[in-house]
N, C-alpha and C. Protein backbone atom coordinates (compact mmCIF):
# COMPACT_ATOMS: atom_id res chain seq x y z
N UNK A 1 236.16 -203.41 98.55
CA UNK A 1 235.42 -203.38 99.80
C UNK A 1 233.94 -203.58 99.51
N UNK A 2 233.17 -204.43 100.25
CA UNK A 2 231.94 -204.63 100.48
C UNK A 2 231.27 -204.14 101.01
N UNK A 3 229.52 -203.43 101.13
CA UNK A 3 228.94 -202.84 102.26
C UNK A 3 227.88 -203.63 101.75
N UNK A 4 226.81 -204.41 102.99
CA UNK A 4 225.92 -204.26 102.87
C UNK A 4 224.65 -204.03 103.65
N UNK A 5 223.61 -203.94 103.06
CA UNK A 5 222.53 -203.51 103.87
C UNK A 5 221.37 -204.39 103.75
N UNK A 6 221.14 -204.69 104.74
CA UNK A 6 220.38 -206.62 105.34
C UNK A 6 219.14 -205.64 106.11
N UNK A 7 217.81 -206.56 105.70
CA UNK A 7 216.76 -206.18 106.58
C UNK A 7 216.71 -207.68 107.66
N UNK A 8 216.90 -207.25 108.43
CA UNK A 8 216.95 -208.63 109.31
C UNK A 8 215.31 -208.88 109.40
N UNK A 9 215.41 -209.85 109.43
CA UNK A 9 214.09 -210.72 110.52
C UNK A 9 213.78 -210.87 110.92
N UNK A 10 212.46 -210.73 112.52
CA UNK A 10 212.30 -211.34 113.37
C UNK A 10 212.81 -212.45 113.16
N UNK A 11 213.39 -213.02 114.51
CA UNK A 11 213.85 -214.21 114.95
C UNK A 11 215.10 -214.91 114.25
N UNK A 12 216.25 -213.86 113.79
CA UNK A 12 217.19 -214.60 112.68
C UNK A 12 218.49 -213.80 113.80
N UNK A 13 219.26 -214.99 113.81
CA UNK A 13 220.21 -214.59 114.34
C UNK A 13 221.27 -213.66 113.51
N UNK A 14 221.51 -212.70 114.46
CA UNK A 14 222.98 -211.45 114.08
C UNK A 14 224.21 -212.75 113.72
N UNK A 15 224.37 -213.92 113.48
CA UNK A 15 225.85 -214.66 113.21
C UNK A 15 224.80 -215.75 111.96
N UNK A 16 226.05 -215.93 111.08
CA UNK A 16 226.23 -216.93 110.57
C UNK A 16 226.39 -218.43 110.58
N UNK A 17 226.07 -218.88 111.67
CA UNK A 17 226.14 -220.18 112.59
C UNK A 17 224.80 -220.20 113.71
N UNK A 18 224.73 -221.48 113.98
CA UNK A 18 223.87 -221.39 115.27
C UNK A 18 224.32 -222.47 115.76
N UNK A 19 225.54 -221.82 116.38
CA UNK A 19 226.22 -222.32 117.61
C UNK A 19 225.32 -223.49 119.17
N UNK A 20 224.21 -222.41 119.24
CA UNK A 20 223.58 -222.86 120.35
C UNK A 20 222.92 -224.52 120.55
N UNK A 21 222.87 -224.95 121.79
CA UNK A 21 222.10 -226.07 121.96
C UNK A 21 221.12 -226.32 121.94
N UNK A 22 220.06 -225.28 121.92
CA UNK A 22 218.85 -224.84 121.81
C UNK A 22 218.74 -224.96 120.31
N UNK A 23 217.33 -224.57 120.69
CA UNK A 23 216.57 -225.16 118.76
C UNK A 23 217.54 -224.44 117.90
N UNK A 24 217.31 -225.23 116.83
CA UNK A 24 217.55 -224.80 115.17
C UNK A 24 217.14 -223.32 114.80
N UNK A 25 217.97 -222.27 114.55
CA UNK A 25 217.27 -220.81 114.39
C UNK A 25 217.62 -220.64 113.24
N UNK A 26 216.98 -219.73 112.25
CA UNK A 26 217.65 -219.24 111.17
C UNK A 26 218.56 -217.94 111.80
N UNK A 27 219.66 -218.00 110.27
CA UNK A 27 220.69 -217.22 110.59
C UNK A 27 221.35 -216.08 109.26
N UNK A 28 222.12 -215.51 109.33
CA UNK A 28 222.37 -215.09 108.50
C UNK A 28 222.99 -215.42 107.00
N UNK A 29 223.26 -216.45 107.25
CA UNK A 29 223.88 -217.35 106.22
C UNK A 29 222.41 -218.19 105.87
N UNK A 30 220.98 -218.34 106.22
CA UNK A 30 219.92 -218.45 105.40
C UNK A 30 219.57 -217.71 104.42
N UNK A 31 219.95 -216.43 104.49
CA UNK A 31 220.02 -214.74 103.44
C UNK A 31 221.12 -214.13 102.99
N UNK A 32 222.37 -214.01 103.71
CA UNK A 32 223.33 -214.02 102.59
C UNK A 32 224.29 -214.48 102.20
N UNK A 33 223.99 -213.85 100.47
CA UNK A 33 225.32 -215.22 99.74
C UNK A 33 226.08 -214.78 99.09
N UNK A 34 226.77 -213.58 100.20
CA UNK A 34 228.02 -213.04 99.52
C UNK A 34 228.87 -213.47 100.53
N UNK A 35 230.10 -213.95 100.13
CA UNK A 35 230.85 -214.63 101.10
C UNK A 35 232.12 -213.86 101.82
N UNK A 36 232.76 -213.47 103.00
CA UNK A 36 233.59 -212.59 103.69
C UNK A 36 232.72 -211.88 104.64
N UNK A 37 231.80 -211.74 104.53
CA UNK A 37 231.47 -210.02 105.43
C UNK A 37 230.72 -210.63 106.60
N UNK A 38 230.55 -209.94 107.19
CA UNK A 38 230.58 -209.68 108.74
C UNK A 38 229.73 -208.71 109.50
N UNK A 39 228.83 -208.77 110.31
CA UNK A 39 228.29 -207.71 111.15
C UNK A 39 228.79 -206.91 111.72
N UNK A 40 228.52 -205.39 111.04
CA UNK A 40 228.75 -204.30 111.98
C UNK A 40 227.87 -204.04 112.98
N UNK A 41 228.03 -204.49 114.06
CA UNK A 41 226.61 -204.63 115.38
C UNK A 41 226.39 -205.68 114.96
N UNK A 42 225.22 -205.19 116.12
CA UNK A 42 224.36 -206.75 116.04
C UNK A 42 222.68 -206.06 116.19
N UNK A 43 221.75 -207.29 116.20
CA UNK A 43 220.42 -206.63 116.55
C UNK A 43 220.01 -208.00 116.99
N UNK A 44 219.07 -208.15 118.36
CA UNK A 44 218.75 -208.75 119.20
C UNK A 44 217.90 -210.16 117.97
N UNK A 45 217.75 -211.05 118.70
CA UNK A 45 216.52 -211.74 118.13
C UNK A 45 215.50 -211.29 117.55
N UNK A 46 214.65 -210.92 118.47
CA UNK A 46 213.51 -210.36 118.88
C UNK A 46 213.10 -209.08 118.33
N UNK A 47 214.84 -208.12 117.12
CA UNK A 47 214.50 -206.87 117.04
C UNK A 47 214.30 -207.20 114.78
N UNK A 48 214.07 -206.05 114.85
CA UNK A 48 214.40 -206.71 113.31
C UNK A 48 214.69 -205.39 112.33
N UNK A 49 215.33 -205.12 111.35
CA UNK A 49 215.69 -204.30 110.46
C UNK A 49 217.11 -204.15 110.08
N UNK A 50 217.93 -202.87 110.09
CA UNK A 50 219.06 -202.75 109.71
C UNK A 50 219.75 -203.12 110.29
N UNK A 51 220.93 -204.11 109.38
CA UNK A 51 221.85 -204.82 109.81
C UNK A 51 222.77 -204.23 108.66
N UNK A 52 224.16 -203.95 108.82
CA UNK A 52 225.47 -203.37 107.84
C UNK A 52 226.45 -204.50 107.75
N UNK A 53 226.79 -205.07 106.70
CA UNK A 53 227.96 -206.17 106.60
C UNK A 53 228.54 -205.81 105.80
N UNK A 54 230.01 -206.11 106.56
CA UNK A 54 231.38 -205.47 105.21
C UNK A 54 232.06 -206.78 105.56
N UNK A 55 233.29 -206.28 104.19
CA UNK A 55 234.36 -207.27 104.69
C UNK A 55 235.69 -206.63 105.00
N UNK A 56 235.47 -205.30 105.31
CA UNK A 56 236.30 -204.29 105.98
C UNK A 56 236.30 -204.15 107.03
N UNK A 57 237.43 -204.75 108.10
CA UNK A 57 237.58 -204.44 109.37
C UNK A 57 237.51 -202.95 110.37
N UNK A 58 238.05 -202.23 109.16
CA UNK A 58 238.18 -201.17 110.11
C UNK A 58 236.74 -200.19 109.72
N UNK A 59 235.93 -200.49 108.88
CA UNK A 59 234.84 -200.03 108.19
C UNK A 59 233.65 -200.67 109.50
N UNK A 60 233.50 -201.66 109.73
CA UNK A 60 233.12 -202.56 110.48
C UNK A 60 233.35 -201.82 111.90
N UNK A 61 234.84 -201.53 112.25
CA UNK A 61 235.05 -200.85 113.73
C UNK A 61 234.34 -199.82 114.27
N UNK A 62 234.17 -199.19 112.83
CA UNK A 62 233.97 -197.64 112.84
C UNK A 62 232.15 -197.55 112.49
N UNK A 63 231.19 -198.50 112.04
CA UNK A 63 230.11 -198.24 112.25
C UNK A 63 229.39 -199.00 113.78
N UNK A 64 230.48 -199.95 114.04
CA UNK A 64 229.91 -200.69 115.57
C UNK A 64 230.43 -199.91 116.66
N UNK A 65 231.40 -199.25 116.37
CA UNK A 65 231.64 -199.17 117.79
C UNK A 65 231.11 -197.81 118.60
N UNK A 66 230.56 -197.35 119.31
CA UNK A 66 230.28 -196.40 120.14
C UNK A 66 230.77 -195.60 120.31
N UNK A 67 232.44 -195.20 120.21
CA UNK A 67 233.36 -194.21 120.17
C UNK A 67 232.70 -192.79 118.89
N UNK A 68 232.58 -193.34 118.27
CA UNK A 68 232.82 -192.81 116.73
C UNK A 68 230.68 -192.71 116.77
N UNK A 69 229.40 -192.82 117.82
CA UNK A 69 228.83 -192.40 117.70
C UNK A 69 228.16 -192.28 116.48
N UNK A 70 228.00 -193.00 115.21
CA UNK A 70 226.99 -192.94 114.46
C UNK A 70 225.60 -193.02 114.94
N UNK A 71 224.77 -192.27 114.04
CA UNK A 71 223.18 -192.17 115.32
C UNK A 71 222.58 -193.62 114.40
N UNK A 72 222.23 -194.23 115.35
CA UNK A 72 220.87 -195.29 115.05
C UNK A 72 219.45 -194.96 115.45
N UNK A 73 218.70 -194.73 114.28
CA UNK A 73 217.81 -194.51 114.37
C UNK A 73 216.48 -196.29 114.41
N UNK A 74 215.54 -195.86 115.48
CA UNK A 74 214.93 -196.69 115.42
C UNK A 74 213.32 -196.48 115.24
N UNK A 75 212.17 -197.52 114.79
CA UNK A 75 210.84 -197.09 114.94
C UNK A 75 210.48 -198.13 115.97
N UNK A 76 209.80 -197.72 117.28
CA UNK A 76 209.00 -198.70 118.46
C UNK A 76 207.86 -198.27 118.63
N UNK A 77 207.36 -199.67 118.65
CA UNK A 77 206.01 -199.83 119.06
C UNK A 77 206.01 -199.77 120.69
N UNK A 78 205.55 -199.17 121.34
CA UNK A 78 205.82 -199.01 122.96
C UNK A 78 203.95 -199.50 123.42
N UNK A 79 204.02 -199.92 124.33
CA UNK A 79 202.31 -200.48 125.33
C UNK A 79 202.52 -199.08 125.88
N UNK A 80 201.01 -198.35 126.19
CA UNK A 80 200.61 -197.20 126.78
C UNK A 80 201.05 -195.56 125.37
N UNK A 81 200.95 -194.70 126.02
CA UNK A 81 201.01 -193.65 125.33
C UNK A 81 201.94 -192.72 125.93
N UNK A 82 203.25 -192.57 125.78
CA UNK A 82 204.03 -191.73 126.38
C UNK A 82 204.14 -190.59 126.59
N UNK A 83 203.58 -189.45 127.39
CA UNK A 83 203.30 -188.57 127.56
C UNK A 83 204.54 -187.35 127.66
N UNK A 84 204.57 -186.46 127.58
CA UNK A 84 205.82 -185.42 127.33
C UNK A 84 206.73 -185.52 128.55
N UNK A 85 206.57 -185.70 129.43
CA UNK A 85 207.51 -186.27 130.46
C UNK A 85 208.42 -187.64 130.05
N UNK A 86 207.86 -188.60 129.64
CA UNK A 86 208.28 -189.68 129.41
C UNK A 86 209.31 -189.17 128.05
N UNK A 87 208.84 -188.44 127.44
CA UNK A 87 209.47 -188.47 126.19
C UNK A 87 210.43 -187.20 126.50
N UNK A 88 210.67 -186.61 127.36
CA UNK A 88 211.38 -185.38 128.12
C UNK A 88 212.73 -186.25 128.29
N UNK A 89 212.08 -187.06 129.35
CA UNK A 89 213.22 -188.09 129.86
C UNK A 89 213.87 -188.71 128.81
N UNK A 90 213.71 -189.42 127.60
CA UNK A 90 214.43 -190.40 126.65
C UNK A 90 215.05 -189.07 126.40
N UNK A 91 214.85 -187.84 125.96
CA UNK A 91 215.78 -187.04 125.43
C UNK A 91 216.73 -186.58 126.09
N UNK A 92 216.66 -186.63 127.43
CA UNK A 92 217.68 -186.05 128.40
C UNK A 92 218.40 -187.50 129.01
N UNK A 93 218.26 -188.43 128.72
CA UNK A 93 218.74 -189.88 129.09
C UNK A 93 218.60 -190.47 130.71
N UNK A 94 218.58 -191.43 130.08
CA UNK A 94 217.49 -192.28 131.21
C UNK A 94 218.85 -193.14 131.88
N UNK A 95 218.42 -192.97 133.18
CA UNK A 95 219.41 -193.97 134.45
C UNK A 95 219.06 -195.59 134.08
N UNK A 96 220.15 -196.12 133.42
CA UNK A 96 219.93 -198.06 133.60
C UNK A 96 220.76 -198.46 134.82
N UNK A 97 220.28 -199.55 134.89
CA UNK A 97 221.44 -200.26 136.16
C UNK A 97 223.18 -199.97 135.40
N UNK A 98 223.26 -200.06 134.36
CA UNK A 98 224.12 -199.71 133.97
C UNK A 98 224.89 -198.56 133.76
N UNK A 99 224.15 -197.43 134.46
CA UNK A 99 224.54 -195.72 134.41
C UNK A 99 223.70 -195.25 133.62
N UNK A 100 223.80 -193.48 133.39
CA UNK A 100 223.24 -193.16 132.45
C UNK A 100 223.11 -193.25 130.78
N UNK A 101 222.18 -193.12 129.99
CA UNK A 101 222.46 -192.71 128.99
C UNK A 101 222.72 -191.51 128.28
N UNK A 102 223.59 -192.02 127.09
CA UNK A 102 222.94 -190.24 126.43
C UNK A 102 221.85 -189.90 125.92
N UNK A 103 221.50 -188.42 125.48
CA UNK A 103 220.13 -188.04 125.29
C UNK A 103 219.78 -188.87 123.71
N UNK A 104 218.52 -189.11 123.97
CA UNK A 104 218.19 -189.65 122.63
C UNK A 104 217.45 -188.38 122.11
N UNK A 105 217.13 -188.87 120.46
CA UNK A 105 215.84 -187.57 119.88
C UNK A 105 215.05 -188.48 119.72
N UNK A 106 213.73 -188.13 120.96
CA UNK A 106 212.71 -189.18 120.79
C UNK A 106 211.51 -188.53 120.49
N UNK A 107 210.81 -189.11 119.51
CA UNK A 107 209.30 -188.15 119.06
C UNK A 107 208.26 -189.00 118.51
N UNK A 108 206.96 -188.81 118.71
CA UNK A 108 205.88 -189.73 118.61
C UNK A 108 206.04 -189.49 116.72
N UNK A 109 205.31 -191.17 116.81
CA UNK A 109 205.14 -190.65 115.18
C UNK A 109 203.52 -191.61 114.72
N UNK A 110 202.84 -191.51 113.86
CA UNK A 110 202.40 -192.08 113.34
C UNK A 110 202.63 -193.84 113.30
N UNK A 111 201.62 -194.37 113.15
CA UNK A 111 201.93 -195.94 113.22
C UNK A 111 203.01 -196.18 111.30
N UNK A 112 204.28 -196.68 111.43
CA UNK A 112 204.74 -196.76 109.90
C UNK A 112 204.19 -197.78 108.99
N UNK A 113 204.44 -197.46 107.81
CA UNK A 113 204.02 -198.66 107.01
C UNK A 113 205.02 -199.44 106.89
N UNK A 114 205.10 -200.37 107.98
CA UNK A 114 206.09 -201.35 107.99
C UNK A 114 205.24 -203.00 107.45
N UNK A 115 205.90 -203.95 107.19
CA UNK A 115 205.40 -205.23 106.29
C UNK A 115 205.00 -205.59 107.97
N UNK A 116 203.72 -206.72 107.98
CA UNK A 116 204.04 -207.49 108.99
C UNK A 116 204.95 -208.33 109.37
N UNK A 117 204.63 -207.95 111.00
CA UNK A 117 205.86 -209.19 112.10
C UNK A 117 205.28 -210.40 112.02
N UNK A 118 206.24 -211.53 112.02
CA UNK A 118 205.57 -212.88 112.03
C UNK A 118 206.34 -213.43 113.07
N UNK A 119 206.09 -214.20 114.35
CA UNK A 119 204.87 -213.65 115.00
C UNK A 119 204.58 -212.54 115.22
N UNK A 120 202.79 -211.92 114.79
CA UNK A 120 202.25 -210.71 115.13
C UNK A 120 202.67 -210.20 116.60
N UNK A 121 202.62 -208.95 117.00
CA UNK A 121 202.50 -208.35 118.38
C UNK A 121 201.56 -208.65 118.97
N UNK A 122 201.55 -209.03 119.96
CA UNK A 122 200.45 -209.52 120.77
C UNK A 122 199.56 -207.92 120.48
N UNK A 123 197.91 -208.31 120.37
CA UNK A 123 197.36 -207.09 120.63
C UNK A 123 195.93 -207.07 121.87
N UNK A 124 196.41 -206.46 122.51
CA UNK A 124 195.42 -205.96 123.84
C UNK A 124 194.07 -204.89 123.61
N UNK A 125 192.79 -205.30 123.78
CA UNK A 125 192.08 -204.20 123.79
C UNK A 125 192.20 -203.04 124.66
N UNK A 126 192.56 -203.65 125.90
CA UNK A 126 192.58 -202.76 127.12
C UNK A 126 194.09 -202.01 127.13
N UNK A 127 194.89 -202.64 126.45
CA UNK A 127 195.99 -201.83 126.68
C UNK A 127 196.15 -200.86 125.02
N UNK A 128 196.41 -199.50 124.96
CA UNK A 128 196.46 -199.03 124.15
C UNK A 128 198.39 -199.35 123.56
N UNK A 129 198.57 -198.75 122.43
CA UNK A 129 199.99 -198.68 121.78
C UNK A 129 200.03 -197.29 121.43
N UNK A 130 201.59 -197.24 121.09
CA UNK A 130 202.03 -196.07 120.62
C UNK A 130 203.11 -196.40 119.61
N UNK A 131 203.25 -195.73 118.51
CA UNK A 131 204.83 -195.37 117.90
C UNK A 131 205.71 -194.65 118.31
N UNK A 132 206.98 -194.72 118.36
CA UNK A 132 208.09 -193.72 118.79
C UNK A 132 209.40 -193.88 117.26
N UNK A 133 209.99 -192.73 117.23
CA UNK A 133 210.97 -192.72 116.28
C UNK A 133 212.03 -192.34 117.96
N UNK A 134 212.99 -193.20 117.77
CA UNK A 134 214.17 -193.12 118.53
C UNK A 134 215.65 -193.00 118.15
N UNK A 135 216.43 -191.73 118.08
CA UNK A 135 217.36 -191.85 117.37
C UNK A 135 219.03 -191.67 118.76
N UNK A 136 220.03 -193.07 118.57
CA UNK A 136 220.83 -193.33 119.72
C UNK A 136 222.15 -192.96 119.19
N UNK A 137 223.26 -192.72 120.01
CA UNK A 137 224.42 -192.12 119.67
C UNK A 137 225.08 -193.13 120.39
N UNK A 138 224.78 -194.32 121.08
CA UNK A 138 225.57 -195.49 121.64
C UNK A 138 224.77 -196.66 121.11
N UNK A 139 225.37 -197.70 121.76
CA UNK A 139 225.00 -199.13 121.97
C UNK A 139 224.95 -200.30 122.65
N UNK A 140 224.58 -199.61 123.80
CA UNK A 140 224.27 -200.60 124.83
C UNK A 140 223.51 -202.26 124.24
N UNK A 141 223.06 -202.91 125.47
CA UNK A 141 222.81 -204.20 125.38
C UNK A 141 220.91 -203.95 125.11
N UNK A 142 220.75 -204.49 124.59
CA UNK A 142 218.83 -203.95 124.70
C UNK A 142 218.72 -202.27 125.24
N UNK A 143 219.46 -201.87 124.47
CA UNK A 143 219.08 -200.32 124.96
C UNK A 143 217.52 -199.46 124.72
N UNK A 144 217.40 -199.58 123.44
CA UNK A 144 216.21 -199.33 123.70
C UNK A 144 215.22 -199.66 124.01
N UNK A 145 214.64 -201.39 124.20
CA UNK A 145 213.77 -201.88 125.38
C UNK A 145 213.94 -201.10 126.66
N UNK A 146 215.57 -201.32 127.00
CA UNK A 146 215.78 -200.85 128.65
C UNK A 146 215.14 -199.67 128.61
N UNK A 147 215.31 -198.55 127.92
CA UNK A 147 215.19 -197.09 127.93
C UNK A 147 213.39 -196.94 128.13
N UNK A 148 212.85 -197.60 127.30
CA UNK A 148 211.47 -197.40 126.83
C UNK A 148 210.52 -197.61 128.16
N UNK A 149 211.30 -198.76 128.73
CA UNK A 149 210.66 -199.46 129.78
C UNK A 149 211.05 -198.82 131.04
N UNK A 150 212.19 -198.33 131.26
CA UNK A 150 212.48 -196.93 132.21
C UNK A 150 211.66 -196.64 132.73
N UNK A 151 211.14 -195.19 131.29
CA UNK A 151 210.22 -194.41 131.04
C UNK A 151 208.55 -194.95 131.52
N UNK A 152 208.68 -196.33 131.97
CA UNK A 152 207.22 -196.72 131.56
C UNK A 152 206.62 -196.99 131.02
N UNK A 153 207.19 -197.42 129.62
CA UNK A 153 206.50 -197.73 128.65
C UNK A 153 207.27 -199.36 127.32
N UNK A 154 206.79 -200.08 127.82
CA UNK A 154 207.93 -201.71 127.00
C UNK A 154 207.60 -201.27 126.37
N UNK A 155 208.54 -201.93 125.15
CA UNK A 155 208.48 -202.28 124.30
C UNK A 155 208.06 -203.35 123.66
N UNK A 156 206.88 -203.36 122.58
CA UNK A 156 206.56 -204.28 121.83
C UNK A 156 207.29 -204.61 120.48
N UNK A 157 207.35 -203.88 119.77
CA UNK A 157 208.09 -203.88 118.61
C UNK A 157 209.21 -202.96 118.21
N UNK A 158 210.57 -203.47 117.83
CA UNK A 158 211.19 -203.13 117.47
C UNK A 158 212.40 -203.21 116.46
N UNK A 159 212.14 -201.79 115.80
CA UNK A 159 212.52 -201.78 114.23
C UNK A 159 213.92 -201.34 114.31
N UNK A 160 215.06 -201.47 113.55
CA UNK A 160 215.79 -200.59 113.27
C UNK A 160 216.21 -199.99 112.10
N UNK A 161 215.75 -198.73 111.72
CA UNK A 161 215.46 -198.33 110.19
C UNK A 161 216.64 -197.29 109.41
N UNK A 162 217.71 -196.68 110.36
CA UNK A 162 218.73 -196.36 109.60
C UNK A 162 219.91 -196.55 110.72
N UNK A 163 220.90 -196.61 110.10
CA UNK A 163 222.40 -196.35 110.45
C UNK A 163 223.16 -195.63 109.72
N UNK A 164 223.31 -194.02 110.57
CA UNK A 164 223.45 -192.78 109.72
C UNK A 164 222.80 -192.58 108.42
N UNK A 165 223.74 -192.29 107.44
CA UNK A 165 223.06 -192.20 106.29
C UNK A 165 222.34 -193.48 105.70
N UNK A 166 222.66 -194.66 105.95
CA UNK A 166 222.16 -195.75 105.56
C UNK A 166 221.23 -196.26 106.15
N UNK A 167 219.52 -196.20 105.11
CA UNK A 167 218.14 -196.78 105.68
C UNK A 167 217.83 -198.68 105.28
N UNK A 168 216.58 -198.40 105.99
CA UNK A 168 216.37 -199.83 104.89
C UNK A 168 215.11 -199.43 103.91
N UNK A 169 215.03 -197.86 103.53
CA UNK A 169 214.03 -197.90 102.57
C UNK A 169 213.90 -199.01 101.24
N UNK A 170 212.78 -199.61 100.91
CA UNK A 170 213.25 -200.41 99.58
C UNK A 170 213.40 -202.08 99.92
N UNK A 171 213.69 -202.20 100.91
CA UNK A 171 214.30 -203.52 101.15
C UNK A 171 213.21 -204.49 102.09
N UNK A 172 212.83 -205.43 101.59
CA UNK A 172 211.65 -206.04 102.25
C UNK A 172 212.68 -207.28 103.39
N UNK A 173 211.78 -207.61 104.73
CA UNK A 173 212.49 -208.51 105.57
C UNK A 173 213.64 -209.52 104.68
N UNK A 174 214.48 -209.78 105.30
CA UNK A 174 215.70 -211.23 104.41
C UNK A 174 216.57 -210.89 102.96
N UNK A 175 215.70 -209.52 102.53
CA UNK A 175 216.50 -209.19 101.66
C UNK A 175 217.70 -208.33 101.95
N UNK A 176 218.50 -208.07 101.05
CA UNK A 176 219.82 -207.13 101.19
C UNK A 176 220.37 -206.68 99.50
N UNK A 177 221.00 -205.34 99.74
CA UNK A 177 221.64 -205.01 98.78
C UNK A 177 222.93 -204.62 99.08
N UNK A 178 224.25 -204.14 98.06
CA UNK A 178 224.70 -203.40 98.40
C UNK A 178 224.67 -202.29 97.64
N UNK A 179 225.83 -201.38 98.81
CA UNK A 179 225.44 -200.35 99.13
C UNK A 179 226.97 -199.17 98.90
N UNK A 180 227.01 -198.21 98.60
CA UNK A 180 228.20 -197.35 98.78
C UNK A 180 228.53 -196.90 100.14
């Protein structure tokens, strides 16, 4: 059995193909070159960090699927400064068009020492930023944009830095290791 642990990229697609009619994207098969495995989840375009590939199906079932609740932890850059209400609400879960969520553990943190995004975050004088550590027990579709933006507060950047026990400490964007 295979595990591995992929720092995704801005802008690299969650598949091995680029199916689409739209431009040429990089993909996962630009970074890895172990051959069989497969995404457990996925992570948006636009998001970038931990990605898990096995070539175990039921290993695979059991870190994607929502039943079985592994926490994903994330780091966001949010526009404005979320005030204890806002951050009241992510913990007690926030109404999407889609129903509620469950409670997240959401808590300000320090800006991380993460590598730069390429493209940078847009940066605003007038609008201030914030960090958030966000940790989810599902997996909705853009959940945590939706959630953040709820609250009042988009999202600019977003990281995803563990899946349960497994971080991406160590691992710079495109790279991957495995993993036990």
């Amino acid at each position: 059995m295979a595990l591995i642990a992929f720092n995704k990229p801005y802008g690299v697609l969650c598949q091995f193909t680029n199916e689409s009619t739209g431009p040429a994207r990089p993909t996962l098969a630009d970074h890895i070159t172990m051959p069989g495995v497969y995404p457990a989840g996925r992570l948006d375009l636009d998001s970038e960090g931990l990605l898990l590939l096995t070539d175990d199906g039921r290993l695979q079932a059991r870190i994607a699927d929502p039943r079985f609740k592994a926490p994903k932890t994330y780091l966001v850059q949010v526009e404005g400064e979320p005030d204890d209400a806002a951050l009241t609400a992510l913990r007690r879960g926030v109404r999407l068009k889609d129903g509620m969520t469950l409670p997240a553990d959401a808590r300000r943190i320090d800006p991380p020492a993460l590598w730069p995004r390429v493209p940078p975050v847009r940066f605003r004088k007038s609008v201030p930023d914030c960090w958030l550590e966000l940790t989810l027990r599902e997996g909705r579709n853009r959940q945590v944009r939706r959630m953040t933006a709820a609250v009042g507060h988009p999202t600019l950047r977003l990281v995803r830095w563990a899946i349960g026990a497994w971080t991406l400490d160590g691992l710079a964007p495109g790279e991957w290791r495995q993993v036990d």
